[in-house]
Protein backbone atom coordinates (compact mmCIF):
# COMPACT_ATOMS: atom_id res chain seq x y z
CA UNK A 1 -1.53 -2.94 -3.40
CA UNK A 2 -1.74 -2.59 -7.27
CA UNK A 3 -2.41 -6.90 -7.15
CA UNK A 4 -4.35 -6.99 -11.10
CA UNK A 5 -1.24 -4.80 -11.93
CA UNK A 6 1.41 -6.82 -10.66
CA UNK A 7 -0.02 -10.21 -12.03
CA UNK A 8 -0.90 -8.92 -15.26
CA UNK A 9 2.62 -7.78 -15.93
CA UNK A 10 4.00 -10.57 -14.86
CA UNK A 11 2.11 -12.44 -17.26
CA UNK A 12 3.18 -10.45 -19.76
CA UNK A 13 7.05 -10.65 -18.87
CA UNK A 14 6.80 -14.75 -18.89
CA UNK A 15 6.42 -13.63 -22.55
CA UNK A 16 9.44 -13.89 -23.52
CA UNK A 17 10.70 -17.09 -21.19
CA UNK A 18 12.27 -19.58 -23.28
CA UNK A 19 13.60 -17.45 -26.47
CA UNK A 20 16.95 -17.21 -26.82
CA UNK A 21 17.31 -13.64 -28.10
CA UNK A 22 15.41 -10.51 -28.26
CA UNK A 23 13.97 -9.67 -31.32
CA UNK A 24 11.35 -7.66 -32.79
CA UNK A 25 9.09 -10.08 -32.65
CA UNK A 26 8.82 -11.49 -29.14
CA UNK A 27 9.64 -7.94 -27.78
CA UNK A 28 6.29 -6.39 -29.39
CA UNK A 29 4.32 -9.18 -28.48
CA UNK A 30 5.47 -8.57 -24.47
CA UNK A 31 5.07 -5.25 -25.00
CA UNK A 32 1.34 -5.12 -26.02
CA UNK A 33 0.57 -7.14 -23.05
CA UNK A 34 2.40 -4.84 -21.02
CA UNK A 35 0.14 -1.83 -22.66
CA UNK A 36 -2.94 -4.09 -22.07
CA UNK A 37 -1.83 -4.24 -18.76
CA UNK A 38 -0.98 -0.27 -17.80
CA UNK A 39 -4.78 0.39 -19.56
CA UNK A 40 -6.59 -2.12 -17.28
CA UNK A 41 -4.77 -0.29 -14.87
CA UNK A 42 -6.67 2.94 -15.44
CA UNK A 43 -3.21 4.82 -17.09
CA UNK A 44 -3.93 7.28 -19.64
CA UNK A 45 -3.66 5.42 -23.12
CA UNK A 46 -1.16 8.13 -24.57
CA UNK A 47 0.99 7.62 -21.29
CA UNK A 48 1.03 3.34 -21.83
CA UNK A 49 1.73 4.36 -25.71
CA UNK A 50 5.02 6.53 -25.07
CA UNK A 51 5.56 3.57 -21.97
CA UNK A 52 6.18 0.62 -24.16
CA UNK A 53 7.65 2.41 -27.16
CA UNK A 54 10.60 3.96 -24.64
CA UNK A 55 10.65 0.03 -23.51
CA UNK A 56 10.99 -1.09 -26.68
CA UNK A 57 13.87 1.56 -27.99
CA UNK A 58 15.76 0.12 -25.36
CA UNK A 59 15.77 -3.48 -25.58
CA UNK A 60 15.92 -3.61 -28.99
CA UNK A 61 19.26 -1.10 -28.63
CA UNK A 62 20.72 -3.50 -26.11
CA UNK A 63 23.95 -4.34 -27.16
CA UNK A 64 25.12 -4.71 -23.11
CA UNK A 65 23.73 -7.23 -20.42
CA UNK A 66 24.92 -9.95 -22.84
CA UNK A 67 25.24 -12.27 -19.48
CA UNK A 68 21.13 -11.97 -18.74
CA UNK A 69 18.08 -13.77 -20.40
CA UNK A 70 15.64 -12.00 -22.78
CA UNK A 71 13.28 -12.22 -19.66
CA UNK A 72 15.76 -10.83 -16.99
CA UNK A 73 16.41 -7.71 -19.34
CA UNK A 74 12.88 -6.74 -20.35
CA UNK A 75 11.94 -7.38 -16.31
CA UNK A 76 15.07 -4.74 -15.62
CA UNK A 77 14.13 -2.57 -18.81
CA UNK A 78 10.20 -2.59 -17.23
CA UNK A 79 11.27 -1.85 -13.87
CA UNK A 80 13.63 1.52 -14.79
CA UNK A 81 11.05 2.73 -17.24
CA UNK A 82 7.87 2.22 -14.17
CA UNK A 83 10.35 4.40 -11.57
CA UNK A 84 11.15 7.20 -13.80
CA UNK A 85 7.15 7.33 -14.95
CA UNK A 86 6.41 7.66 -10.95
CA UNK A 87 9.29 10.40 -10.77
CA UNK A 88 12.78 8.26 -10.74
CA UNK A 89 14.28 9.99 -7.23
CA UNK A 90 12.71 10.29 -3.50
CA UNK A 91 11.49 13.95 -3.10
CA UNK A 92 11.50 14.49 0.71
CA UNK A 93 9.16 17.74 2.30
CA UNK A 94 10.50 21.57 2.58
CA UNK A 95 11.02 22.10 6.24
CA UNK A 96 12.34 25.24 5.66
CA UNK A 97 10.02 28.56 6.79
CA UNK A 98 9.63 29.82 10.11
CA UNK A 99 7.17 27.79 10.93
CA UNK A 100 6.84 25.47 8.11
CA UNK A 101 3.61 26.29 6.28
CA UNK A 102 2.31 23.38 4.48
CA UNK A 103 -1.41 24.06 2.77
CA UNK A 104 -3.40 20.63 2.01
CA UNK A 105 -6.07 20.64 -0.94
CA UNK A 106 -8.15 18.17 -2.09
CA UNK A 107 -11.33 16.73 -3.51
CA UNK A 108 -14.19 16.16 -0.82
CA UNK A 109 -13.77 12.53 1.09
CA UNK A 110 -10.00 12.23 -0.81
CA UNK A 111 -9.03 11.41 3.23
CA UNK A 112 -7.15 15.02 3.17
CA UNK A 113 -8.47 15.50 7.15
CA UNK A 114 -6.77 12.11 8.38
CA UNK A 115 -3.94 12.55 6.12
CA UNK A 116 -3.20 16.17 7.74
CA UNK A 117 -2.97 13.97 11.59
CA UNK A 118 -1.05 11.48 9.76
CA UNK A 119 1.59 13.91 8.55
CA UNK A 120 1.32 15.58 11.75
CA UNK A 121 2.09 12.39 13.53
CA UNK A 122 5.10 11.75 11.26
CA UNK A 123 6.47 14.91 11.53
CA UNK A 124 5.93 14.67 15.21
CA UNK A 125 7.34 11.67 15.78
CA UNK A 126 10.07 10.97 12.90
CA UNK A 127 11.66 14.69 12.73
CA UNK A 128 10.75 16.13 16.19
CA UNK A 129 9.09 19.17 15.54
CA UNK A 130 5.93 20.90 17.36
CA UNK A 131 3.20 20.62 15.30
CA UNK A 132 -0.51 22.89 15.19
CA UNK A 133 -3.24 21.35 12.79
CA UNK A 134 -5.47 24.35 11.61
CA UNK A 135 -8.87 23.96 11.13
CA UNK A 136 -9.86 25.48 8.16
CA UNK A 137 -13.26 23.68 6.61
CA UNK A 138 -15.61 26.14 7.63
CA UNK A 139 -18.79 24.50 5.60
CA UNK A 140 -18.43 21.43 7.45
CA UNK A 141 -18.99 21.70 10.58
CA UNK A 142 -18.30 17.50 11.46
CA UNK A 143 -15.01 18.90 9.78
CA UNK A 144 -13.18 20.80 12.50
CA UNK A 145 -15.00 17.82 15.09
CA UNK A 146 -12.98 15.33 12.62
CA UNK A 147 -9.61 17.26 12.83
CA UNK A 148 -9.73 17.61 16.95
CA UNK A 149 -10.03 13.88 17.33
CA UNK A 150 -7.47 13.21 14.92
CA UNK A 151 -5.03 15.93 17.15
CA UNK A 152 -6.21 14.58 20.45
CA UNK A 153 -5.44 11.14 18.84
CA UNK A 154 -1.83 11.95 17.74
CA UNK A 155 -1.16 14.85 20.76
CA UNK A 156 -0.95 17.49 18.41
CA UNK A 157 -2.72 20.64 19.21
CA UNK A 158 -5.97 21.90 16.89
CA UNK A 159 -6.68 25.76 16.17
CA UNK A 160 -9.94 26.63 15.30
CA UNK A 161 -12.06 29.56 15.42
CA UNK A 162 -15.95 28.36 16.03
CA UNK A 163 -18.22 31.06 14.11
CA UNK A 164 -15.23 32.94 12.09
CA UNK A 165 -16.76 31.80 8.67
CA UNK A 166 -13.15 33.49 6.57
CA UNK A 167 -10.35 30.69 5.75
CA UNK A 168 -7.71 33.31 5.17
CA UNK A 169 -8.20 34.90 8.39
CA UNK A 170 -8.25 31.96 10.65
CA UNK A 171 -5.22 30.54 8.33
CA UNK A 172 -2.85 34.22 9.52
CA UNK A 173 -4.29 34.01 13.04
CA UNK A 174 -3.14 30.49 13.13
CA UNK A 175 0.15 30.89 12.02
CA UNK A 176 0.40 34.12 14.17
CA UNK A 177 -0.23 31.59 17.40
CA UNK A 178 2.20 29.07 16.17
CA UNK A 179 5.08 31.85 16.83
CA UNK A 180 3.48 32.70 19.35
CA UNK A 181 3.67 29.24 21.38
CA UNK A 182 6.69 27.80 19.75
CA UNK A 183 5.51 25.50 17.08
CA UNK A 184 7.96 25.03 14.09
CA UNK A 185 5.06 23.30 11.93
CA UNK A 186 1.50 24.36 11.02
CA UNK A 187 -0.42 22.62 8.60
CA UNK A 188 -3.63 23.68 7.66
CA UNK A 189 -6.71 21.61 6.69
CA UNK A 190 -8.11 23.01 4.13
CA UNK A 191 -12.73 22.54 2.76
CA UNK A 192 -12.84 19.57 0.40
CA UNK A 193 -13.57 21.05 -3.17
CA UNK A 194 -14.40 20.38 -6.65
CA UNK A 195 -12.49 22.18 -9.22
CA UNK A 196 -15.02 23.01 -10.91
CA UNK A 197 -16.43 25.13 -8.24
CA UNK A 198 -14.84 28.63 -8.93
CA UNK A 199 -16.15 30.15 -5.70
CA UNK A 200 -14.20 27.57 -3.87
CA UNK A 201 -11.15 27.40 -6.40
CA UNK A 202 -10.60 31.10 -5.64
CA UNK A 203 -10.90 31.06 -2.02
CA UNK A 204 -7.84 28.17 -1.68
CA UNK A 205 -6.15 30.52 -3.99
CA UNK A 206 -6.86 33.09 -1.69
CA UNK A 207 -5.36 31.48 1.45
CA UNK A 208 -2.08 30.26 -1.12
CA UNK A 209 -1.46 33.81 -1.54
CA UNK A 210 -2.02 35.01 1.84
CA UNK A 211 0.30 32.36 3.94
CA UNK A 212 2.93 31.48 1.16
CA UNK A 213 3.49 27.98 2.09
CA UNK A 214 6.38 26.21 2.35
CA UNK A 215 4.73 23.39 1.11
CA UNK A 216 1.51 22.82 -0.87
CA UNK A 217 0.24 19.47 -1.12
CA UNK A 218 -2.74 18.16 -3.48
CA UNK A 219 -4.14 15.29 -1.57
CA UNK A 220 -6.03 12.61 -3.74
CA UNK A 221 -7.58 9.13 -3.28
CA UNK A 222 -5.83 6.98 -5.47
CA UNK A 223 -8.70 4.38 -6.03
CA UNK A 224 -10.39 6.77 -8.75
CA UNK A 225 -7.54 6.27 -10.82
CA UNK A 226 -7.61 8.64 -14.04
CA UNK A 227 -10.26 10.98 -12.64
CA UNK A 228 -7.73 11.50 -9.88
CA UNK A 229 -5.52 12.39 -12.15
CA UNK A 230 -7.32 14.64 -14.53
CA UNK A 231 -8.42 16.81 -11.08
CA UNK A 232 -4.45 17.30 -10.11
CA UNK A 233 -4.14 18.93 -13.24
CA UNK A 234 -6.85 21.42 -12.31
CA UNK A 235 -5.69 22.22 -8.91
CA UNK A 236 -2.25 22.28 -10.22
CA UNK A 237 -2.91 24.85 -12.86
CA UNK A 238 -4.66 27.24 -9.81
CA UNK A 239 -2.24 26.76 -6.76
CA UNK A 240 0.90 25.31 -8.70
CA UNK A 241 1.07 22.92 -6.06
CA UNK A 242 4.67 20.80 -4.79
CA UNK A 243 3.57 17.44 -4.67
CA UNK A 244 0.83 14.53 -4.19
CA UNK A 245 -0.26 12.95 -1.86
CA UNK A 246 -1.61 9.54 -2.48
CA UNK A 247 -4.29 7.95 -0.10
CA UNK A 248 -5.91 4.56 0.31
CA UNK A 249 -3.27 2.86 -1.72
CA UNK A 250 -3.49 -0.32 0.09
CA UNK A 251 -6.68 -0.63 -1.14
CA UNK A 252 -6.00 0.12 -4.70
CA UNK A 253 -5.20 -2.79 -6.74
CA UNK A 254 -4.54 -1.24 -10.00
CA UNK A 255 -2.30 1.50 -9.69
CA UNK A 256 -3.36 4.43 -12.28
CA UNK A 257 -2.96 7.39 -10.24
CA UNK A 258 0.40 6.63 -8.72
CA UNK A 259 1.71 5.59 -12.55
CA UNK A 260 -0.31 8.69 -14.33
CA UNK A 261 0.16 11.86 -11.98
CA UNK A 262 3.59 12.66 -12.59
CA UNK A 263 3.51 12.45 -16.19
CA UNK A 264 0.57 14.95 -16.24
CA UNK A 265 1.30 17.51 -13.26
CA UNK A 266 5.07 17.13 -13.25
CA UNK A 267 5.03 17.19 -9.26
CA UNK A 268 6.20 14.20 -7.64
CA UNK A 269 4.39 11.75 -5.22
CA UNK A 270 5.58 12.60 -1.67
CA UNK A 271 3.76 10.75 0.51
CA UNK A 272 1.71 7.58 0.12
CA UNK A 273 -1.58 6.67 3.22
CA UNK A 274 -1.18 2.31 3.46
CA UNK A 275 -4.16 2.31 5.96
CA UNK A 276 -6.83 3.53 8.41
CA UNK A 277 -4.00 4.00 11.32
CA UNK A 278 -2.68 7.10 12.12
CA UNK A 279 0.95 5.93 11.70
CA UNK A 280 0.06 4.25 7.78
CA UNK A 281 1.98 6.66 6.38
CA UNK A 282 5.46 6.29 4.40
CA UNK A 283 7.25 8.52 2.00
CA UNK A 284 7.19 7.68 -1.58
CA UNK A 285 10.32 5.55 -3.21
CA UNK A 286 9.98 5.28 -7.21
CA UNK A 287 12.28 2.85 -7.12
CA UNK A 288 10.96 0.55 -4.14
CA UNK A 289 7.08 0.58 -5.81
CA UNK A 290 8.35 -0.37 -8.83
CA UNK A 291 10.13 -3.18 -7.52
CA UNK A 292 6.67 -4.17 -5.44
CA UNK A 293 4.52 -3.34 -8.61
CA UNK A 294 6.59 -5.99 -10.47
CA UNK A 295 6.55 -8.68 -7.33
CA UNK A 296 10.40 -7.78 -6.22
CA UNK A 297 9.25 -6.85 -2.95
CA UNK A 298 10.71 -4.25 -0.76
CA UNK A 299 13.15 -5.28 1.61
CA UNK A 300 14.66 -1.94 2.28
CA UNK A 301 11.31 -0.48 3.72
CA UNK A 302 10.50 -3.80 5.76
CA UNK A 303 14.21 -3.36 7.33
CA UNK A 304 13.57 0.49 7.69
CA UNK A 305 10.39 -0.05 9.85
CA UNK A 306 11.94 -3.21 11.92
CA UNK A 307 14.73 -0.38 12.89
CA UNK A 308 12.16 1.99 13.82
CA UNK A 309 10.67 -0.76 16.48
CA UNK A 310 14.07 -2.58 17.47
CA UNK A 311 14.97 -1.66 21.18
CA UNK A 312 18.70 -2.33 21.91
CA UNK A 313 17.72 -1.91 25.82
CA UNK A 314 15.32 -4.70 25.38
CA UNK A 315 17.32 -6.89 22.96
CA UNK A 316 19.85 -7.17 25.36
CA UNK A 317 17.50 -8.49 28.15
CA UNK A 318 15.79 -10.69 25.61
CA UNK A 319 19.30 -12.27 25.04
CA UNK A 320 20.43 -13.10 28.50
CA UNK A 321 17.02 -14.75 29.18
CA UNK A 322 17.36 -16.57 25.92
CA UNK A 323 21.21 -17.83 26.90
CA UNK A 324 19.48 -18.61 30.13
CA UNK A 325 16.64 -20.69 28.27
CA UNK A 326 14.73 -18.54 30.65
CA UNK A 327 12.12 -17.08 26.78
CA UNK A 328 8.47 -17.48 27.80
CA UNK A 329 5.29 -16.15 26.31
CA UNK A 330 5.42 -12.98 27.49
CA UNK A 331 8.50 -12.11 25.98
CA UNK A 332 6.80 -13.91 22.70
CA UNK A 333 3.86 -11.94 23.13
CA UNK A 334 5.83 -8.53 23.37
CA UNK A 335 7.67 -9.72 19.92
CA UNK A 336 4.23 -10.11 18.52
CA UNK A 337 3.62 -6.70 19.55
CA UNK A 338 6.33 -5.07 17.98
CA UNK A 339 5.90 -7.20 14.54
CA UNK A 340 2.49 -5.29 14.56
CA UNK A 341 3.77 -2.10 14.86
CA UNK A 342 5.62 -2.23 11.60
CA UNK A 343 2.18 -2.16 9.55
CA UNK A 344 -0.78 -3.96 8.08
CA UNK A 345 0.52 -7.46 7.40
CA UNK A 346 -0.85 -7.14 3.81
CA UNK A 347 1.35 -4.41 3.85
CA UNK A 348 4.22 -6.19 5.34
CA UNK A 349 3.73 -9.69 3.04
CA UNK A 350 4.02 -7.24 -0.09
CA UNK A 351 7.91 -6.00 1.04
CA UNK A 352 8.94 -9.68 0.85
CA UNK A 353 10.39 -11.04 -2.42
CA UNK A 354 8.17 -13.52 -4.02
CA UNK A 355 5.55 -13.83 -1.17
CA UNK A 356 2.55 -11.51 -2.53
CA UNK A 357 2.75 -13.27 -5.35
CA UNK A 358 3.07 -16.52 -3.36
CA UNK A 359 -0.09 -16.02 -1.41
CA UNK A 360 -2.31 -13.77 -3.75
CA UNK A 361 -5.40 -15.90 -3.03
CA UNK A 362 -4.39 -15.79 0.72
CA UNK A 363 -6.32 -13.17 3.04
CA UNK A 364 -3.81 -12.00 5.53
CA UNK A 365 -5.85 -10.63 7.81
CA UNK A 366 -4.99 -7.78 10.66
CA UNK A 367 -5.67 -9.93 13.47
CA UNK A 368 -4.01 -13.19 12.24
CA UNK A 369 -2.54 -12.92 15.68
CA UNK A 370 -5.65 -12.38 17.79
CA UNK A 371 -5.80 -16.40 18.03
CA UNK A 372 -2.81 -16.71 19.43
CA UNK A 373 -2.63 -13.76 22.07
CA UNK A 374 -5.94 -14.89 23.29
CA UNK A 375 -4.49 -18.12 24.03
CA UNK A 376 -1.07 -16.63 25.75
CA UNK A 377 -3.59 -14.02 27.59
CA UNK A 378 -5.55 -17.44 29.12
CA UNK A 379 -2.85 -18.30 30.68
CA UNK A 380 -1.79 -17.87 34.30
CA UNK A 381 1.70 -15.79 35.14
CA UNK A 382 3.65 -19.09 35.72
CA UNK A 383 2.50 -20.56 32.81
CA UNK A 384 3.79 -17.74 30.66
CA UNK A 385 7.00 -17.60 32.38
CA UNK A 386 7.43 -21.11 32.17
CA UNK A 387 6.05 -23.28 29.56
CA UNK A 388 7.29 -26.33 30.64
CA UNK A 389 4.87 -26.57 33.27
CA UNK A 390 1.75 -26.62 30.63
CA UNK A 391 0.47 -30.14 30.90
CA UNK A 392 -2.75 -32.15 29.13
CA UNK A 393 -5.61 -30.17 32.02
CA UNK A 394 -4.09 -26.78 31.89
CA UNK A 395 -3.67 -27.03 27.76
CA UNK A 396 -7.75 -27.97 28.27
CA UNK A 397 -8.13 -25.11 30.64
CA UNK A 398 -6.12 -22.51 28.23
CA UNK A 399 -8.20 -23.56 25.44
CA UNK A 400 -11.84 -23.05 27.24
CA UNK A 401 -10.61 -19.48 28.27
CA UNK A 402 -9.16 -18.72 25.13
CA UNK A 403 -12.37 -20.08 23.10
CA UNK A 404 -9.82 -22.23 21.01
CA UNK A 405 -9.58 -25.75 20.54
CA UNK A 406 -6.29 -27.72 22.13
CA UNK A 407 -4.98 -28.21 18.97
CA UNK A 408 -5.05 -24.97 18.55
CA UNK A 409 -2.94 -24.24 21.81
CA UNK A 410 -0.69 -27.65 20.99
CA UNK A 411 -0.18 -25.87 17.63
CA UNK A 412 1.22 -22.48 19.33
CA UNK A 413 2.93 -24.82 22.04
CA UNK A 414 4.63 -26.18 18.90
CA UNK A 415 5.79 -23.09 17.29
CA UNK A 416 6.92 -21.78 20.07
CA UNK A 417 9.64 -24.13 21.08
CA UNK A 418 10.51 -24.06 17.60
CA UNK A 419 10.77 -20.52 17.70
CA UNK A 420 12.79 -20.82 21.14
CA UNK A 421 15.33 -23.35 19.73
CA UNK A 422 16.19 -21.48 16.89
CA UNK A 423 16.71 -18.04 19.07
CA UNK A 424 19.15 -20.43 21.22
CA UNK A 425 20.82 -21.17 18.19
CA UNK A 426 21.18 -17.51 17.12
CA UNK A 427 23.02 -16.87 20.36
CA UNK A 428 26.70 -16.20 20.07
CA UNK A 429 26.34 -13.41 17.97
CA UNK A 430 24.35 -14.28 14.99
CA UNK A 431 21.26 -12.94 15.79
CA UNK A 432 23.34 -9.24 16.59
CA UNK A 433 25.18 -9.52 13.51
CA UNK A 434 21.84 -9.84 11.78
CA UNK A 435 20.47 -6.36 13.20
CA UNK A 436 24.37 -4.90 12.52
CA UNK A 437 23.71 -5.98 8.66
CA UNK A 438 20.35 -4.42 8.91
CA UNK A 439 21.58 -1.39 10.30
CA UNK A 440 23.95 -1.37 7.38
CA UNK A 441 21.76 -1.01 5.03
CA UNK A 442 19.30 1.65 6.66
């Protein structure tokens, strides 16, 4: 996620490493690689202009901070400047309405369809509420198809009229059977358009008008970078719309759209898609992406989605087999499971401090665990229970099944009683004063 960004700009910041002062000088030297760096990006040049000259104004002003190095400040100076550009504070979604109406728009293959099972899903799952996707792509008929698996995926049901060809009326009928069946949430998938299709322009406008949504949300795909941008402004002038929604930004390494659209639209970034799964959703943190954009990391979210998996029920029987040195590769399996729950790894490597830098050239794969549950899946019930009884024939026998070497299985073997040790040693309270201190800071 925005990888040329990040390293450019930290190029640019080593700048000023080893001066002693700020000055002129030095500062508009960092400063025009910092521009270089937001136009590689795909940012609008006249954004990047007004960027660096705010930057500058500030560090040269600085009279405070006395105790921090020329590089520290312009890093801090960088890093306030890149949250207020993406919108400065967290704007959450209007539940308000009864139901909630929320009306998604969008460009043709922007990922509007999944994102509308995503937010479904999220809603579903992190705020409770009953949920009915409306089908409302009546041109495409692989469309409405698209939307039922998603719903069938997620267990949220789909309303669609087959053969009614008018948007507006299935979007009333729709909300009509929401009341009707007790479902506090309707969000309705809207065709794919272009805005400069005025047929199509006017029928979303159309709908707007007729269901007066709660929320209106412009989805675009964040990999097309200025043209996204330049198309929010259209849709925004038409439907007036309450926020963006950013998809495929784990595949987008430069960044444009998310630093662009809220100096052009004035409607903040609400929710950001981080992959293909139907849970890859988060809610957009100025603050947090500019930390990740300038290789802070993000240790907030990572602690925020380890909550959402930790199981107090299950800690506490994961403890008394630990104090009973009774941890076997089941247990170490079901950790493995619960560590993939929180995300892509990519994902999860970027919320670290220092270690997307650290292993930029390193492709951290989704199944850099697939090794290593084949191996534990090879092995019989007593084996996983208890390890000790692995000797030098069934290590040979693991490793057939598995289709892995035994070094491969010595390797796990290894890490695993390393793993176990230092789980013994957390006993005694450390490891539950580590998940009170993370609860802390939720």
């Amino acid at each position: 996620m925005f990888n040329n960004l990040s390293e450019k700009l930290d190029k640019a910041l080593h700048t000023l490493k080893g001066h002693g002062k700020i000055t002129e000088v030095n500062v508009a030297e960092t400063l025009k690689e910092v521009r270089r760096a937001l136009l590689d990006a795909d940012v609008n040049f006249k954004i990047a202009k007004e960027f660096t000259k705010r930057v500058k104004e500030k560090a040269l002003g600085q009279d405070v901070l006395t105790t921090l190095n020329p590089g520290q400040l312009m890093v801090k100076l960088v890093k306030d400047e890149l949250t207020d550009l993406m919108g400065g504070d967290t704007v959450g979604i209007n539940l308000g309405g009864s139901p909630t109406v929320i009306l998604m728009s969008g460009l043709q293959g922007s990922g509007k369809t999944t994102f509308s099972g995503k937010l479904a899903s999220y809603l579903k799952t992190k705020k409770a509420k009953q949920v009915l996707l409306v089908g409302c792509d009546v041109y495409r008929p692989a469309a409405i198809n698209q939307l039922q698996v998603v719903g069938e995926q997620i267990g949220v049901e789909v309303y669609a009229e087959v053969g009614n060809q008018n948007p507006v009326e299935i979007s009333l009928n729709a909300i009509k059977h929401a009341k009707a069946n007790s479902k506090n949430v309707v969000i309705i998938d809207t065709a794919g358009r272009l805005a400069v299709d005025e047929e199509m322009m006017t029928e979303i406008s159309n709908i707007h008008k007729a269901v007066t949504p709660q929320e209106t949300l412009f989805v675009v795909d964040s990999m097309t970078g200025q043209d996204a941008v330049n198309t929010a402004k259209a849709f925004n002038d038409l439907l007036n719309f309450d926020g963006v929604i950013l998809t495929k930004l784990d595949g987008d390494t430069r960044g444009g759209a998310a630093l662009s659209i809220k100096s052009v639209v004035d409607k903040p970034i609400k929710f950001i898609g981080t992959g293909e799964k139907m849970d890859a959703i988060d809610v957009f943190h100025p603050d947090r992406m500019a930390d990740r954009i300038l290789g802070m990391g993000d240790v907030i979210s990572l602690v925020e989605r380890a909550q959402e998996q930790y199981d107090e029920q299950e800690a506490r029987k994961l403890q008394k087999k630990i104090a009973k040195n009774q941890f076997g590769f089941d247990d170490f399996l079901s950790q493995i499971q619960q560590i993939k729950k929180m995300g892509s790894m990519k994902d999860l490597v970027g919320m670290i401090p220092g270690a997307g830098k650290a292993l930029k050239d390193v492709d951290i794969d989704d199944d850099a665990f697939k090794g290593i549950e084949s191996i534990i899946h090879s092995m019989t019930p007593l084996e996983r229970s208890t390890p000790n009884v692995i000797n030098a024939s069934r290590k040979k026998r693991i490793a057939k099944g598995s289709g892995t070497s035994v070094q491969e299985v010595n390797q796990l073997m290894k890490q695993f009683n390393q793993m176990s040790k230092m789980m013994k040693m957390m006993q005694g309270g450390g490891g539950r004063k580590m998940m009170q201190m993370m609860k802390g800071m939720k």
